[in-house]
Protein backbone atom coordinates (compact mmCIF):
# COMPACT_ATOMS: atom_id res chain seq x y z
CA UNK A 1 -4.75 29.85 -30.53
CA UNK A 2 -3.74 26.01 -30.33
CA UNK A 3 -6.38 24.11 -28.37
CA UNK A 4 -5.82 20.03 -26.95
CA UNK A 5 -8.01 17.66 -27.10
CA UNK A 6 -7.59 14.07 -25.93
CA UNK A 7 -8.17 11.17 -28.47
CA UNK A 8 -11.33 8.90 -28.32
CA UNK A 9 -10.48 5.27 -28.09
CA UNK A 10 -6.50 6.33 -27.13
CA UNK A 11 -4.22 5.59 -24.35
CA UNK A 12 -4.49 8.20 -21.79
CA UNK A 13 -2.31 10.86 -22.17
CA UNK A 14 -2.67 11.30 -26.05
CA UNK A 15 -3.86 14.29 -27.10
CA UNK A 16 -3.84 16.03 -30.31
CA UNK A 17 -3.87 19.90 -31.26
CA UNK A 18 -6.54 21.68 -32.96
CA UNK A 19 -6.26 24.89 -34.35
CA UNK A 20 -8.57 26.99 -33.88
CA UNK A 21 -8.41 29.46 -37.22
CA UNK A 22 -8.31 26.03 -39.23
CA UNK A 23 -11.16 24.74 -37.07
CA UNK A 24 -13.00 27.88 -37.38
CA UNK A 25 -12.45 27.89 -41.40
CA UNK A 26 -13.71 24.65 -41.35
CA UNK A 27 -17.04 25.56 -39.21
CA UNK A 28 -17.78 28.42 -41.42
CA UNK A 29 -17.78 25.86 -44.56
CA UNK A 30 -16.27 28.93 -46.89
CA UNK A 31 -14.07 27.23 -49.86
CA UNK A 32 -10.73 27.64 -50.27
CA UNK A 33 -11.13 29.13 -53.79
CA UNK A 34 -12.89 31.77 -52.16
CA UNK A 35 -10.26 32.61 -49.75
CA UNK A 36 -7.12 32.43 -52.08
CA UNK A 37 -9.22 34.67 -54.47
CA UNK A 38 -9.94 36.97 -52.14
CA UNK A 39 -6.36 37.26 -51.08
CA UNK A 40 -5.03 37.84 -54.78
CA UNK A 41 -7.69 40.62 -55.54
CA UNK A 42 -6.47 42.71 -52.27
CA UNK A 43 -2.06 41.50 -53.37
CA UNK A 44 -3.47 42.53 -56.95
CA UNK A 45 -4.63 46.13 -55.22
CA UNK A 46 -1.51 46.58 -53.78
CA UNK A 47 0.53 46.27 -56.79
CA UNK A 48 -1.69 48.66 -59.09
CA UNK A 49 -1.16 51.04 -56.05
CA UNK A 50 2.21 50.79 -56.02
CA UNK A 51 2.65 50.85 -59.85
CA UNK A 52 0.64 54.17 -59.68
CA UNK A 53 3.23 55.51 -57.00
CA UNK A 54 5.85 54.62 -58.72
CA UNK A 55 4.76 55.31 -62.44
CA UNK A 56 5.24 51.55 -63.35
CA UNK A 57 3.45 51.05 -65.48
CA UNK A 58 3.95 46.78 -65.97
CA UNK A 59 3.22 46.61 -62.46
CA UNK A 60 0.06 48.63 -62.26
CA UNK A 61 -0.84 45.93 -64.92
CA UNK A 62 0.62 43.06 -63.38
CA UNK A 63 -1.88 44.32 -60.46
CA UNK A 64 -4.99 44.57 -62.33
CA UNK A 65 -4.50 41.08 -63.96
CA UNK A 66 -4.13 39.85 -60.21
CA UNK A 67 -7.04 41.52 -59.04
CA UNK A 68 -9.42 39.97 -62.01
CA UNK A 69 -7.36 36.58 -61.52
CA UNK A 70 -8.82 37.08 -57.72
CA UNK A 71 -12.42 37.76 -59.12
CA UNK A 72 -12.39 34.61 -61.09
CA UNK A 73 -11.04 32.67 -58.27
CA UNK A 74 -13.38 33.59 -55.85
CA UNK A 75 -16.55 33.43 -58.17
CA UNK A 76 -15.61 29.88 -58.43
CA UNK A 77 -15.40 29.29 -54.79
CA UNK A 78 -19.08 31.01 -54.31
CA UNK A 79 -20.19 28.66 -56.91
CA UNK A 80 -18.20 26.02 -55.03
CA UNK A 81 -20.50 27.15 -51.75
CA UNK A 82 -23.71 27.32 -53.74
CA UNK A 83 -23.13 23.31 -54.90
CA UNK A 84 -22.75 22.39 -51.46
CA UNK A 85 -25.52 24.43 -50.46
CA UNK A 86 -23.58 26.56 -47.51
């Protein structure tokens, strides 16, 4: 959802768009580390599963070293959080 919201101090007329996901990522104060992590531990899952399916076995690897890649990644965001205190 894009959202307008006129600029303080601007002609009228000038607006800019906000939006909202970004906004709301913002709000929630989460880090990106712990975000991108996350989403490389679930990609990671999906490869293992599919090398299982498919008896690959480089990708079922491939998948585990993205899911532990993921781990690390977010770890360091939660530490990231912890700093800032959120």
């Amino acid at each position: 959802m894009i959202l307008s919201r006129r600029v303080r101090g601007a002609e009228p007329g000038v607006f800019i768009l906000i939006d909202s996901f970004s906004r709301r990522r913002e709000t929630m104060g989460i880090d990106k580390d712990r975000v991108e992590g996350s989403a490389k531990n679930m990609g990671g899952k999906l490869k293992e599963g599919l090398g299982k399916a498919t008896g690959d076995s480089k990708t079922e690897a491939e998948g585990k070293a993205d899911q532990a890649k993921g781990k690390v990644q977010n770890a360091v965001g939660g530490i990231k959080d912890t700093l800032k205190g959120k």
